[in-house]
Structure formats: C-alpha cells, structure tokens
PDB file of N, CA and C in Angstrom:
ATOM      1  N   UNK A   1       9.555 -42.849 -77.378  1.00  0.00           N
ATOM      2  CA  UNK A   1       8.928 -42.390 -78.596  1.00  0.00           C
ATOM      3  C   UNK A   1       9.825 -42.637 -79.803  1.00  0.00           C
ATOM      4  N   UNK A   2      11.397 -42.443 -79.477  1.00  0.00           N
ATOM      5  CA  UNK A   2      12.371 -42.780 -80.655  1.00  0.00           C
ATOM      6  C   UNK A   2      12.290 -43.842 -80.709  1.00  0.00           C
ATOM      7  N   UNK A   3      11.712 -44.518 -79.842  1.00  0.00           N
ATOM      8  CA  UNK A   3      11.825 -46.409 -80.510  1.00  0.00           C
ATOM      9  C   UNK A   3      11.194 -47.065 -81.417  1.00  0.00           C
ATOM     10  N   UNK A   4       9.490 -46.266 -81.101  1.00  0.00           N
ATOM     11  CA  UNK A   4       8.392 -46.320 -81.821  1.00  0.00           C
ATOM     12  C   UNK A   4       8.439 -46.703 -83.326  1.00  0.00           C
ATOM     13  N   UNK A   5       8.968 -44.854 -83.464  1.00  0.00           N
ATOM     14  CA  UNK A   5       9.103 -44.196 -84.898  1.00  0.00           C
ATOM     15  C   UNK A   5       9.835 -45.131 -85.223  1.00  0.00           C
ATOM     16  N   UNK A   6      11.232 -45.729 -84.727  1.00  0.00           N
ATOM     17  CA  UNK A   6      12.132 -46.629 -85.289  1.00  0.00           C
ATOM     18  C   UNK A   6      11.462 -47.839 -85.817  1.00  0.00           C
ATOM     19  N   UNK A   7      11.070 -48.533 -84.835  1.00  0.00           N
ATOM     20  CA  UNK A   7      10.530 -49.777 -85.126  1.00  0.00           C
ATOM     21  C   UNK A   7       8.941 -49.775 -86.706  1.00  0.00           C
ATOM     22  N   UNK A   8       7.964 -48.497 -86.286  1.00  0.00           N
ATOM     23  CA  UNK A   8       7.594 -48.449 -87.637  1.00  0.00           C
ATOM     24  C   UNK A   8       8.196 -47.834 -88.919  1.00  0.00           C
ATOM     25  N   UNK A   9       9.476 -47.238 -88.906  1.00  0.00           N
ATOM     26  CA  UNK A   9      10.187 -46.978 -89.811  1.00  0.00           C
ATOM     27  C   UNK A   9      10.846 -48.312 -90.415  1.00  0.00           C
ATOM     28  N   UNK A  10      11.007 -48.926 -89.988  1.00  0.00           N
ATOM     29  CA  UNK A  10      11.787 -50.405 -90.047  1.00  0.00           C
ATOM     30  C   UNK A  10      10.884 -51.166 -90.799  1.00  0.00           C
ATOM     31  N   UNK A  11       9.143 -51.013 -90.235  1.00  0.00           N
ATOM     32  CA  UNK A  11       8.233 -51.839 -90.705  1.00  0.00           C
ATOM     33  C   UNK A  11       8.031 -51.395 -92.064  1.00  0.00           C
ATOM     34  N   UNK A  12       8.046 -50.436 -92.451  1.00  0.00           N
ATOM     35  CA  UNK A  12       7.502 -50.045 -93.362  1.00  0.00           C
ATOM     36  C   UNK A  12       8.451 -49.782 -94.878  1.00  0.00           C
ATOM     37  N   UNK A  13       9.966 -49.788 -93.897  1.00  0.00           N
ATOM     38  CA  UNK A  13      11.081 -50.858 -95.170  1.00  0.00           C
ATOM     39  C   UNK A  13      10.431 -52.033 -95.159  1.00  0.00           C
ATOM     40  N   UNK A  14      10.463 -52.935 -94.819  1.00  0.00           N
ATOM     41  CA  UNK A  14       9.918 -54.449 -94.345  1.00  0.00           C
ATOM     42  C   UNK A  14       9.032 -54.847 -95.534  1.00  0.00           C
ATOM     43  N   UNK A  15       7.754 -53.780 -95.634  1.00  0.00           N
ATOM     44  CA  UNK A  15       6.920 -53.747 -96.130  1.00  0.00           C
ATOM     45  C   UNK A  15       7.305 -53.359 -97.571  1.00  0.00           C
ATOM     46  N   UNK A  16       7.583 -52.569 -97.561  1.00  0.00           N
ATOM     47  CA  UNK A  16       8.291 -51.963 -98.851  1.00  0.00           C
ATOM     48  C   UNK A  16       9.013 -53.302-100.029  1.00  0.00           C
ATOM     49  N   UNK A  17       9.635 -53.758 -98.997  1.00  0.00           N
ATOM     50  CA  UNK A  17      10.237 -54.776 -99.930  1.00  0.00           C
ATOM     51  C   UNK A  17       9.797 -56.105-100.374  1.00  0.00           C
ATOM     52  N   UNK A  18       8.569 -56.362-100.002  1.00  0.00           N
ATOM     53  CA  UNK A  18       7.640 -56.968-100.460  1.00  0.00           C
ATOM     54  C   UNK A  18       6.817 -56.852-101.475  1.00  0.00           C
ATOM     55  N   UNK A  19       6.789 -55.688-101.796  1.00  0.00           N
ATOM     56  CA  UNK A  19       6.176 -55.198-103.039  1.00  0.00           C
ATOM     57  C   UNK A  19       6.893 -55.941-104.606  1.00  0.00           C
ATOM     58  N   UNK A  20       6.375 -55.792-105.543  1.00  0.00           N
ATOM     59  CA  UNK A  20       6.743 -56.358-106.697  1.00  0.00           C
ATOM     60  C   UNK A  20       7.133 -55.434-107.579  1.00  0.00           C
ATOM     61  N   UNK A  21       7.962 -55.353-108.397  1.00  0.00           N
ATOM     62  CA  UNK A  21       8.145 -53.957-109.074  1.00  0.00           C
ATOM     63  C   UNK A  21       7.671 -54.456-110.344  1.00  0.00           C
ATOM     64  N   UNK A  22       7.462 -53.677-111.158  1.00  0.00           N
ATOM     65  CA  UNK A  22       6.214 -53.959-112.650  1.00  0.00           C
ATOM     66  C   UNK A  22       7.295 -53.632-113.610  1.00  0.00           C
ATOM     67  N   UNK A  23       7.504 -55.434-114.194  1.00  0.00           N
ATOM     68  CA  UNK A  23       8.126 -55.382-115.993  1.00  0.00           C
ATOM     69  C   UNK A  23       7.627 -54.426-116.891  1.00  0.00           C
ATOM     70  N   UNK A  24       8.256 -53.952-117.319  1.00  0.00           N
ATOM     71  CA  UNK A  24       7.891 -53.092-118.728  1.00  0.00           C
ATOM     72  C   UNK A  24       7.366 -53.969-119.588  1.00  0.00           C
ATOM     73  N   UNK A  25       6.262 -53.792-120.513  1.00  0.00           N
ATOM     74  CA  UNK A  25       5.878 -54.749-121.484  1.00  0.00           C
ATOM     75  C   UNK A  25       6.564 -54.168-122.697  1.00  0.00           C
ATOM     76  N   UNK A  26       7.345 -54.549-123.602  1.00  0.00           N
ATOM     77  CA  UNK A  26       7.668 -53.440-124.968  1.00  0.00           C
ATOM     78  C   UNK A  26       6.770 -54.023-125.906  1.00  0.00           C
ATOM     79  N   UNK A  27       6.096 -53.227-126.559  1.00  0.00           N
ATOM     80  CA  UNK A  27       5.096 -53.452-127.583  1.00  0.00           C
ATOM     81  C   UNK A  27       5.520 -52.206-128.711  1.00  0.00           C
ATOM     82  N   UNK A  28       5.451 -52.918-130.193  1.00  0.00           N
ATOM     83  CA  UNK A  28       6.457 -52.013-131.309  1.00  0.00           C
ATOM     84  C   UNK A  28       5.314 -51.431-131.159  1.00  0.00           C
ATOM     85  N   UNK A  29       5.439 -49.672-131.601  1.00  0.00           N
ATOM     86  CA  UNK A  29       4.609 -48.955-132.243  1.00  0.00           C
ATOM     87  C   UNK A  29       3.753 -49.319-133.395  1.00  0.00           C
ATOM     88  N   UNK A  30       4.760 -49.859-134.364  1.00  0.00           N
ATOM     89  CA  UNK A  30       4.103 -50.279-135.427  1.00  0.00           C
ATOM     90  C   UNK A  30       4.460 -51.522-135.653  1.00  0.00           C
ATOM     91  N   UNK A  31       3.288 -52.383-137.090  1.00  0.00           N
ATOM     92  CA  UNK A  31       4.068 -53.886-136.809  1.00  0.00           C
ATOM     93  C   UNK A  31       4.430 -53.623-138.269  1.00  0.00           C
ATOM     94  N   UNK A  32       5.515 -55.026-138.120  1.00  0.00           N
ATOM     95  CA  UNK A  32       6.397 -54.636-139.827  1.00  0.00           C
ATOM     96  C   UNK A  32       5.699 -55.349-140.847  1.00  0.00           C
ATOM     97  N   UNK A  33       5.133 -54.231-141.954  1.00  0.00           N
ATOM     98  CA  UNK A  33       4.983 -55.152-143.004  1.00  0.00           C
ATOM     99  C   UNK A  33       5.735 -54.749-144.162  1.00  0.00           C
ATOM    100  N   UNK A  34       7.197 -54.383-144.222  1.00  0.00           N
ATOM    101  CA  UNK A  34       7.336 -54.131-145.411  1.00  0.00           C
ATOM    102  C   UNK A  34       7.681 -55.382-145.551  1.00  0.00           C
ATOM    103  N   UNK A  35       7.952 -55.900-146.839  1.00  0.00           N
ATOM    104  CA  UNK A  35       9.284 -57.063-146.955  1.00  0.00           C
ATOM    105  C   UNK A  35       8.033 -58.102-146.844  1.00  0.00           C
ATOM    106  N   UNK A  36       7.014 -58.280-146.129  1.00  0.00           N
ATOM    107  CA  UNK A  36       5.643 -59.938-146.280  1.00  0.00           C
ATOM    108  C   UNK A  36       5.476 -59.861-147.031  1.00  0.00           C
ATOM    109  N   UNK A  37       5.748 -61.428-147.618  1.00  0.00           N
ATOM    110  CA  UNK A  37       5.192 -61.832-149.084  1.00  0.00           C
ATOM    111  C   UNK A  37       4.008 -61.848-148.947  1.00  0.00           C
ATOM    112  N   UNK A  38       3.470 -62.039-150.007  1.00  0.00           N
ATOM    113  CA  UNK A  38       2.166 -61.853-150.364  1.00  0.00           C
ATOM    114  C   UNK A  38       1.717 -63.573-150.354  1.00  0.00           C
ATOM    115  N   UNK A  39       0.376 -63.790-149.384  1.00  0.00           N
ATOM    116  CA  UNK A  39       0.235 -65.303-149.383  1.00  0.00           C
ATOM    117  C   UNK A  39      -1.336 -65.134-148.860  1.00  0.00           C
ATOM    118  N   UNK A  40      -1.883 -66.116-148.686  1.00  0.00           N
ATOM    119  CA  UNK A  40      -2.834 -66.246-148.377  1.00  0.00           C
ATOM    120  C   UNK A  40      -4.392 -65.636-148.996  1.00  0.00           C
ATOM    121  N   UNK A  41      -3.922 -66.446-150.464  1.00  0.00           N
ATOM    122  CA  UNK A  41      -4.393 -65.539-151.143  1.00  0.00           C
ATOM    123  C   UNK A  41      -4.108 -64.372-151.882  1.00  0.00           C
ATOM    124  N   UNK A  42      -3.426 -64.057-151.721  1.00  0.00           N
ATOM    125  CA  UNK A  42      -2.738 -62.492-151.962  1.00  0.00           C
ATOM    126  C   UNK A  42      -3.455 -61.509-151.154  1.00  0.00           C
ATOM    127  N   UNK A  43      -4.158 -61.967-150.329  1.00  0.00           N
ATOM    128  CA  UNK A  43      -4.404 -60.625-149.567  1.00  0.00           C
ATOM    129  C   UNK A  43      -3.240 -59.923-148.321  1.00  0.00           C
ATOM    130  N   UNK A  44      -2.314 -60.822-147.596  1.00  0.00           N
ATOM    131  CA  UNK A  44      -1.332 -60.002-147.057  1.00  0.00           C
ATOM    132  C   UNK A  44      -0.524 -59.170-147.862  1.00  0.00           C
ATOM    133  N   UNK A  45      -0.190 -58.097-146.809  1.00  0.00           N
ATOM    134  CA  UNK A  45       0.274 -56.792-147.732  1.00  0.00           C
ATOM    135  C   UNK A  45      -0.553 -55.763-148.273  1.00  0.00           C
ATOM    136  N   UNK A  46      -1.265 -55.923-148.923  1.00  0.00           N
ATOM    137  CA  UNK A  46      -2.669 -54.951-149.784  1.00  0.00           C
ATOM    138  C   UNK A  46      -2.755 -54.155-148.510  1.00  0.00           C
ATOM    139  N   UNK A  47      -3.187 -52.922-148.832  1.00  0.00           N
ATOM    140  CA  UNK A  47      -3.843 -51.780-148.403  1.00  0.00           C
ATOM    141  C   UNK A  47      -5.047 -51.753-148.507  1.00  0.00           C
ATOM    142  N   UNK A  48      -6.238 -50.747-148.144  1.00  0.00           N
ATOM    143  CA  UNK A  48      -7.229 -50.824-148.174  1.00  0.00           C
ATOM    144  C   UNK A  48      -8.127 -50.742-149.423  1.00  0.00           C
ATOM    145  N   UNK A  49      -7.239 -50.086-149.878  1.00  0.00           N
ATOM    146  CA  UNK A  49      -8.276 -49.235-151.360  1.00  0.00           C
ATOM    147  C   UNK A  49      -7.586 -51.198-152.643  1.00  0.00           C
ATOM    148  N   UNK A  50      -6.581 -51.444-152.193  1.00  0.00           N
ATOM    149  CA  UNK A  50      -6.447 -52.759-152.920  1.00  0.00           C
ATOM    150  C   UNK A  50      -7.284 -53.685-152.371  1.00  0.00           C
ATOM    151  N   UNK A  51      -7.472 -53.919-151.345  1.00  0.00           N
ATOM    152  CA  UNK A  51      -7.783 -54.965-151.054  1.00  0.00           C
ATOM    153  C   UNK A  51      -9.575 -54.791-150.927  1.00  0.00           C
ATOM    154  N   UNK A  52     -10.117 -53.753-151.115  1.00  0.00           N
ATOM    155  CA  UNK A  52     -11.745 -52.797-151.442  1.00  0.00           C
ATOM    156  C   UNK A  52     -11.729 -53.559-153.224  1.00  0.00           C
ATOM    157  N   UNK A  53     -10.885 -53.440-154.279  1.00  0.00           N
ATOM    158  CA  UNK A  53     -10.991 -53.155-155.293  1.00  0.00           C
ATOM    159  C   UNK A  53     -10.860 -54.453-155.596  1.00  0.00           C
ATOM    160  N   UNK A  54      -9.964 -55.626-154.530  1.00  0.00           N
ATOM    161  CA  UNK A  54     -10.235 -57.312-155.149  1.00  0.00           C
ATOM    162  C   UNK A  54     -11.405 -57.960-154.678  1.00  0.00           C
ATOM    163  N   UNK A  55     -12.244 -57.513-152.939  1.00  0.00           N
ATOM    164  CA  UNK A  55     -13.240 -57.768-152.686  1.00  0.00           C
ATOM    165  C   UNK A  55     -14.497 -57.266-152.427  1.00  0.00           C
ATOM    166  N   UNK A  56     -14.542 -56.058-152.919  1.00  0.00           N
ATOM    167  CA  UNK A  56     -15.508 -55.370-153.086  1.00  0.00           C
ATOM    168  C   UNK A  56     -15.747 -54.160-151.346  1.00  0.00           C
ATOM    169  N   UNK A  57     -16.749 -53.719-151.160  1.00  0.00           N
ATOM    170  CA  UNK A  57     -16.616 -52.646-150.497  1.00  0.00           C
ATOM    171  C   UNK A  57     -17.097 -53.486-149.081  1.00  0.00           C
ATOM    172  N   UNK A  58     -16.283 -53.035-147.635  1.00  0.00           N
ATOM    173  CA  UNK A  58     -16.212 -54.089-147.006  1.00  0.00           C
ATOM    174  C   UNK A  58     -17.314 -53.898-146.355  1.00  0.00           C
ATOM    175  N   UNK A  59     -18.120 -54.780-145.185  1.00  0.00           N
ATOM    176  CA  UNK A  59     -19.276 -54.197-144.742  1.00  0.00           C
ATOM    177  C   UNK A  59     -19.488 -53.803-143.742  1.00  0.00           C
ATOM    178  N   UNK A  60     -18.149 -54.016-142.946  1.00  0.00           N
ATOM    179  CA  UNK A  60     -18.293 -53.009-141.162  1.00  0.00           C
ATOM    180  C   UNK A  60     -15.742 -52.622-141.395  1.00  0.00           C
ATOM    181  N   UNK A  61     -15.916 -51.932-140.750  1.00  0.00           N
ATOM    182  CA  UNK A  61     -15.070 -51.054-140.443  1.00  0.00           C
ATOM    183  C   UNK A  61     -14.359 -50.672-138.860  1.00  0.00           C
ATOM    184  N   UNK A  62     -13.737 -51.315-138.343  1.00  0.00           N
ATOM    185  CA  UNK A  62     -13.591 -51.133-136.656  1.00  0.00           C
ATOM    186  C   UNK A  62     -12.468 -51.335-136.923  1.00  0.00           C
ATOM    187  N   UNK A  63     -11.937 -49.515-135.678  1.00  0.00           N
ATOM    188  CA  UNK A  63     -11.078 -49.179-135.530  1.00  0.00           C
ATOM    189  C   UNK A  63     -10.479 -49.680-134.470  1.00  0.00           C
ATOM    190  N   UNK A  64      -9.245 -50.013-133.735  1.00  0.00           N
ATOM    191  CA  UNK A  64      -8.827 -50.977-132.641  1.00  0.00           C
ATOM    192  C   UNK A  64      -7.201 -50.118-132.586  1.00  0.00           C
ATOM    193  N   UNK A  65      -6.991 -49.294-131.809  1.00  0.00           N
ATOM    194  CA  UNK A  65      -5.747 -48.483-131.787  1.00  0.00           C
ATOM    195  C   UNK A  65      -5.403 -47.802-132.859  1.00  0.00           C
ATOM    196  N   UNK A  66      -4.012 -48.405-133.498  1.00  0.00           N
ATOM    197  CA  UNK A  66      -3.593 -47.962-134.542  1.00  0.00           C
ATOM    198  C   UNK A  66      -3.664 -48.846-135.847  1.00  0.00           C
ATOM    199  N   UNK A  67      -4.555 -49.932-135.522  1.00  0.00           N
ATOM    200  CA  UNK A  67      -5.333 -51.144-136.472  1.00  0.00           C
ATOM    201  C   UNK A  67      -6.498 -50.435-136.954  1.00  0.00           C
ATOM    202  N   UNK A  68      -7.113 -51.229-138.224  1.00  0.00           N
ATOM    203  CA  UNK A  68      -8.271 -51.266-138.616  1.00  0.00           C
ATOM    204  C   UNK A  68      -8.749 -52.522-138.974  1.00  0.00           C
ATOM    205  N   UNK A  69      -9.782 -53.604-138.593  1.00  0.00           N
ATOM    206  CA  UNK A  69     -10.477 -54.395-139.110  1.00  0.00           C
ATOM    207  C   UNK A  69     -11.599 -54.544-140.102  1.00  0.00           C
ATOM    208  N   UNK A  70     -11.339 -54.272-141.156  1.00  0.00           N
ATOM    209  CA  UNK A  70     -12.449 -54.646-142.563  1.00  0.00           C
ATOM    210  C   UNK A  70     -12.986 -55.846-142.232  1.00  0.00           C
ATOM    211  N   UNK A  71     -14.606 -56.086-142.263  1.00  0.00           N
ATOM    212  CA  UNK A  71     -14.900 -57.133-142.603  1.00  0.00           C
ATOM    213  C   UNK A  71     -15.596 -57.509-144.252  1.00  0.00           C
ATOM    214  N   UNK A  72     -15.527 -58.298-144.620  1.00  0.00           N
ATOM    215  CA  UNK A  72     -16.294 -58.135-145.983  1.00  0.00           C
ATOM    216  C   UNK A  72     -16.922 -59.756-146.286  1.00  0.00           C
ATOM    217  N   UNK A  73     -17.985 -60.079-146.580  1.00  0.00           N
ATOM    218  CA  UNK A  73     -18.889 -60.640-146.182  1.00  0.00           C
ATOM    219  C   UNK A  73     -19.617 -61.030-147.739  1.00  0.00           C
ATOM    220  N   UNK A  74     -19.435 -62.230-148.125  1.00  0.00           N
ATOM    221  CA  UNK A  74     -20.097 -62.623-149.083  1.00  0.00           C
ATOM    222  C   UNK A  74     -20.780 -64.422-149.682  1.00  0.00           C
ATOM    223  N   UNK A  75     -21.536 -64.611-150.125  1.00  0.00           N
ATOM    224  CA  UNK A  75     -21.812 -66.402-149.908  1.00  0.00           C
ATOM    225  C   UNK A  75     -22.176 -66.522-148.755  1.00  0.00           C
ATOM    226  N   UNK A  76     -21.547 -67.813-148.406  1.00  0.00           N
ATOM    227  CA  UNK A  76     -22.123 -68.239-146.398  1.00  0.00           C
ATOM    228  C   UNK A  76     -20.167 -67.638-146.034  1.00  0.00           C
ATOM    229  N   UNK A  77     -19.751 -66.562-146.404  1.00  0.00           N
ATOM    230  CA  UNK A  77     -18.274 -66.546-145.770  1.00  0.00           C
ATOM    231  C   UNK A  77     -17.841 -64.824-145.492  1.00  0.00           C
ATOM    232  N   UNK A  78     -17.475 -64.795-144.292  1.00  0.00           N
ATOM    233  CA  UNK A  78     -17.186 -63.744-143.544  1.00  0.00           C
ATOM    234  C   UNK A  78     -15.749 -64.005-143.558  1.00  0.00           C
ATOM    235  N   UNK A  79     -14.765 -63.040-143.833  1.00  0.00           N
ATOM    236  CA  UNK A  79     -13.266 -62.531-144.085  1.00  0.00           C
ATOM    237  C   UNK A  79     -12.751 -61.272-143.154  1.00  0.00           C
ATOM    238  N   UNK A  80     -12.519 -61.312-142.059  1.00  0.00           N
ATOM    239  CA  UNK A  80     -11.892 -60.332-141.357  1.00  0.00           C
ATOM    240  C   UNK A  80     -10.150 -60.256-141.784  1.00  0.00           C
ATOM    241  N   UNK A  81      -9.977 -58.936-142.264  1.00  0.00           N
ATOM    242  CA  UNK A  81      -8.657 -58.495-142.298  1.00  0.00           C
ATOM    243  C   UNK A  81      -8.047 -57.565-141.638  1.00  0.00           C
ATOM    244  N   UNK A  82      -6.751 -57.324-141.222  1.00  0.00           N
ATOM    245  CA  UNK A  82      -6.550 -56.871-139.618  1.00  0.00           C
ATOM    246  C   UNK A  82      -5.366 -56.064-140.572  1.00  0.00           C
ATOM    247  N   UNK A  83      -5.509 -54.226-140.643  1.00  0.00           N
ATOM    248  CA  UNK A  83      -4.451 -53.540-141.039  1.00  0.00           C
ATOM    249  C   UNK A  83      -3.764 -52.841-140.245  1.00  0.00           C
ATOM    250  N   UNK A  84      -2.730 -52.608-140.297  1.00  0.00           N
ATOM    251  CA  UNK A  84      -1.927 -51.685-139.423  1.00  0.00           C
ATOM    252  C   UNK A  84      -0.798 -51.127-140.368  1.00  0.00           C
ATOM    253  N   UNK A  85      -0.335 -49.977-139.599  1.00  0.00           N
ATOM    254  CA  UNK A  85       0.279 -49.449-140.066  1.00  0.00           C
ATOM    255  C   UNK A  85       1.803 -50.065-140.551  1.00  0.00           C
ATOM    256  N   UNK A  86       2.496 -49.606-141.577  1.00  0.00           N
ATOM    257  CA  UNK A  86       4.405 -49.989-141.240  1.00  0.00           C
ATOM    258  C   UNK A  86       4.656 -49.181-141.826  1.00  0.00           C
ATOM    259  N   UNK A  87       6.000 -48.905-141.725  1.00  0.00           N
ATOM    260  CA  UNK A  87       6.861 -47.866-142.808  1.00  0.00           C
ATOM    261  C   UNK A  87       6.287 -46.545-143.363  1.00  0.00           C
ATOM    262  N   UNK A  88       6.649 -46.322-143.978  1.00  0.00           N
ATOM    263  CA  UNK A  88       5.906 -44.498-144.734  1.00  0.00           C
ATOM    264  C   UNK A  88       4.524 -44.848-145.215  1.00  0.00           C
ATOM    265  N   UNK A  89       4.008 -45.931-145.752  1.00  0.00           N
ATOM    266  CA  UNK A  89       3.055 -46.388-146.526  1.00  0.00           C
ATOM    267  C   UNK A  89       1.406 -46.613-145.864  1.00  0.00           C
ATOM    268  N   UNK A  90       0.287 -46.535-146.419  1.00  0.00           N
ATOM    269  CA  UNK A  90      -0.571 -47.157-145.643  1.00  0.00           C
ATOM    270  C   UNK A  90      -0.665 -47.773-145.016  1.00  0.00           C
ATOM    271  N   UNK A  91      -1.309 -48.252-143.794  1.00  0.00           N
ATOM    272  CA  UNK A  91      -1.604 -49.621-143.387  1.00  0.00           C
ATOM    273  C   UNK A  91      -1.814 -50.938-144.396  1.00  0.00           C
ATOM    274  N   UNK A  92      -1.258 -51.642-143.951  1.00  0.00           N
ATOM    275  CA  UNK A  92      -1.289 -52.826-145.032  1.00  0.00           C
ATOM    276  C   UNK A  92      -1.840 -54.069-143.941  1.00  0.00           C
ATOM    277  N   UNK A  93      -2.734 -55.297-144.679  1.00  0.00           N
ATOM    278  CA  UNK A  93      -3.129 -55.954-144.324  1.00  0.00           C
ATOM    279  C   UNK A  93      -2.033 -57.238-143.482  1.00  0.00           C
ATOM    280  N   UNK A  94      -2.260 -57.189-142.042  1.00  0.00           N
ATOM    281  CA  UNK A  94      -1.281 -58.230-141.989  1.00  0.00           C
ATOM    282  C   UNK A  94      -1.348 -59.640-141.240  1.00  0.00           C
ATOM    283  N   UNK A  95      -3.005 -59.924-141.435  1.00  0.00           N
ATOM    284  CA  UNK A  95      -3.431 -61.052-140.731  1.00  0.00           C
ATOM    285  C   UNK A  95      -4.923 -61.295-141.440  1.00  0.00           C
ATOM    286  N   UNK A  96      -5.193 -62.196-141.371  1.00  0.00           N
ATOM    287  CA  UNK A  96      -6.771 -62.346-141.886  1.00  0.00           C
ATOM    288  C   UNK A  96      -7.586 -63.421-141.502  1.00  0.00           C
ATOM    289  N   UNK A  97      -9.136 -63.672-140.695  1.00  0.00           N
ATOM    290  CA  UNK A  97      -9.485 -64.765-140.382  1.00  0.00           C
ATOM    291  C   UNK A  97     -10.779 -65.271-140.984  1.00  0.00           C
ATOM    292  N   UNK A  98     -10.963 -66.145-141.592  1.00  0.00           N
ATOM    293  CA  UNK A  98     -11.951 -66.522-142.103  1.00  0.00           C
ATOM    294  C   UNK A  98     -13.148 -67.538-141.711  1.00  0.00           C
ATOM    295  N   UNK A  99     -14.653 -67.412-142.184  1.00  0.00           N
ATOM    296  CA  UNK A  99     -15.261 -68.363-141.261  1.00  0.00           C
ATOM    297  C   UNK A  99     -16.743 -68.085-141.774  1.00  0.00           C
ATOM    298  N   UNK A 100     -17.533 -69.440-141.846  1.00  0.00           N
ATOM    299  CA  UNK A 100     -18.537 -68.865-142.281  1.00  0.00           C
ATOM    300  C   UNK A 100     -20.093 -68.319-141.195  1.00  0.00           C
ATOM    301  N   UNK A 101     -20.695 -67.668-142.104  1.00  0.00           N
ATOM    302  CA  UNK A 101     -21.834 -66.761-140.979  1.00  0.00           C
ATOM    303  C   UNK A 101     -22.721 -67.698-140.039  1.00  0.00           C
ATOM    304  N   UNK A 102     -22.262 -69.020-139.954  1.00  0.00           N
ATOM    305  CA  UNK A 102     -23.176 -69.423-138.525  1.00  0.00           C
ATOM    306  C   UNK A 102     -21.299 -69.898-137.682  1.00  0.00           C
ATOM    307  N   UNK A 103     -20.292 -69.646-137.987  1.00  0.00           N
ATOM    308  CA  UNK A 103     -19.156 -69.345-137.161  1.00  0.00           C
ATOM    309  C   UNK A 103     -18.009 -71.037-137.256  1.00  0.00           C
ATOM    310  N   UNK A 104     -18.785 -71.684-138.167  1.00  0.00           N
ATOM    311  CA  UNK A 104     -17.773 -72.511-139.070  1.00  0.00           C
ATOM    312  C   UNK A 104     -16.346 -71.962-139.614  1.00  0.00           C
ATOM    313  N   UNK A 105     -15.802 -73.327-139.352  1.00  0.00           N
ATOM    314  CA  UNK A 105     -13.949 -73.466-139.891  1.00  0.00           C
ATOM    315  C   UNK A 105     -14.573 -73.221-142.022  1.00  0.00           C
ATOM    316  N   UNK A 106     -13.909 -72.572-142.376  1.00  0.00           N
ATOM    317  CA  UNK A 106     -13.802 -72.552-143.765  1.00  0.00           C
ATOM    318  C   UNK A 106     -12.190 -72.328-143.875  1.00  0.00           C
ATOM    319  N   UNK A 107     -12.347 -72.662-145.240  1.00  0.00           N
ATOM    320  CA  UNK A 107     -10.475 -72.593-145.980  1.00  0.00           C
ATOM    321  C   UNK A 107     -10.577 -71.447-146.205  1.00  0.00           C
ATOM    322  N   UNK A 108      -9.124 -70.808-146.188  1.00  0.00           N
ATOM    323  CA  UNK A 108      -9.247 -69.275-146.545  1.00  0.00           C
ATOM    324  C   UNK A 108      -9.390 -69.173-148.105  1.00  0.00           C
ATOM    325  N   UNK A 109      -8.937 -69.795-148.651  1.00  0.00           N
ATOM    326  CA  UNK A 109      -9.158 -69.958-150.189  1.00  0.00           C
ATOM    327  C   UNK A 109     -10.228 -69.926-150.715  1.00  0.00           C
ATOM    328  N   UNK A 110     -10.938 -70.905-149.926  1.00  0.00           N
ATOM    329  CA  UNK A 110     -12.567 -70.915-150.337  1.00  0.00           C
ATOM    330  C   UNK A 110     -13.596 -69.657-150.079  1.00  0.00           C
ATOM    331  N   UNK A 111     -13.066 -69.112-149.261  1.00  0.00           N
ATOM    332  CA  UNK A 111     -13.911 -67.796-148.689  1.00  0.00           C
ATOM    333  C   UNK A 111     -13.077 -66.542-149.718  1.00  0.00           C
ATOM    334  N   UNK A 112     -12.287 -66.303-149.922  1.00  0.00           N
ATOM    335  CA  UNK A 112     -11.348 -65.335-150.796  1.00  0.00           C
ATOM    336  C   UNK A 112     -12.408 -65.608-152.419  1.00  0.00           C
ATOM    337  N   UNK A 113     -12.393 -67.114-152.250  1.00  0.00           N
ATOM    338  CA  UNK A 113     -12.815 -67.415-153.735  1.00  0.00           C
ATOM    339  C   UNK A 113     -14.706 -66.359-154.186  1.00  0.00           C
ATOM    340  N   UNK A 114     -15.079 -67.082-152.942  1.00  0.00           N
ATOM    341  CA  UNK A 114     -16.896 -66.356-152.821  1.00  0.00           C
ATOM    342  C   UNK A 114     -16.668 -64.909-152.940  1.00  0.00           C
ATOM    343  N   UNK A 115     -16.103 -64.465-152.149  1.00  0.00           N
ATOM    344  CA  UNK A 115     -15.841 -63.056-151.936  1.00  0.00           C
ATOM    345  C   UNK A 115     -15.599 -62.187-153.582  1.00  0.00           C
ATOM    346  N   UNK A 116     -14.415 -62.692-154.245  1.00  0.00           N
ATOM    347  CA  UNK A 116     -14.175 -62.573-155.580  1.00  0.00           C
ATOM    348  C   UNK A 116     -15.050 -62.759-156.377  1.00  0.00           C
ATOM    349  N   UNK A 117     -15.988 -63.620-156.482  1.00  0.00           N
ATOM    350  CA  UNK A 117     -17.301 -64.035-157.301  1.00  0.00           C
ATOM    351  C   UNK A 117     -16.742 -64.489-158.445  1.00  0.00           C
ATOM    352  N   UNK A 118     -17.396 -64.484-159.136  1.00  0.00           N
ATOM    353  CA  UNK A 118     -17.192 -65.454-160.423  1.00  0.00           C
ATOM    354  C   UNK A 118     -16.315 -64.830-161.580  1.00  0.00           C
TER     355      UNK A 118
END
C-alpha cells in the first residue's frame, strides 16, 4: 500500500510540473497624457468639455473601463476619440480614428475640418 501512495505521489509531482505558470501582464492604471503635444488636429490632449466646444455635442458616448469614447459625427465623417484618464486632470483625449459613414479611409484633417463647419 506504501508503494502505491508513493508511486501516485510521485505522479502527481510529475504532473505538477508540467503545468505552465501564468506571466503577469502589467498594464498602467492610467495612460500618460501629460506632456502630448497637441497634433492631429489639435484634438490630442483636449478634455471633453474642449473638445464638445471645438466639435460640437458628440452623438454616442461609451464607456470602456477607465476610457470614454465620444463619437461625433458630421458631413459623410464619423470621428471617434478615445479619453482616459492621466495625472490630477480630466481625462484627456489620447487617440482618435476617423472614417466616413459607409466605413471609408478619410484624412483626419478632412473629417476634423466637416466636423468644425464652416
């Protein structure tokens, strides 16, 4: 019977060490925007209530963790801007993709431009 136990005690190191042990992923809490220049338009950086007041009021709102995605939607051109939090300050805008409403490549310039109106 002591051999038994031995031999599945043995197996089940055996087994054991076959297993894979799981990398930590590190993902920042927050992403950094102090210090991004302002490009692409000038919309990186802006906060919400700035970036509401250069393109008007946005037309969907989705929350995604500690992100928010504005979309704002004007001409044939749809502008998704991606905020998150940094530092003491609002979320500030720190990515943006542009494209028009049947899911066309547009310039971001050109879509910033519609959006702005005349």
């Amino acid at each position: 019977m002591a051999m038994r136990i031995t031999i599945i005690v043995g197996f089940v190191f055996l087994l054991a060490g076959c297993g894979t042990t799981p990398v930590p992923v590190v993902t920042p809490d927050r992403l950094p925007v102090s210090g991004l220049p302002l490009q692409r338009g000038g919309l990186i950086g802006l906060d919400a209530n700035a970036l509401a007041t250069r393109l008007g009021r946005p037309r969907l709102q989705v929350r995604e963790g500690d992100g928010t995605k504005l979309q704002f939607a004007g001409g044939s051109c749809l502008l998704d801007a991606y905020l998150y939090p940094g530092g003491n300050g609002p979320p500030r805008v720190t990515h943006i993709d542009t494209r028009t409403r049947d899911g066309r490549t547009i310039a971001q310039a050109e879509c910033i431009r519609m959006l702005e109106g005349p």
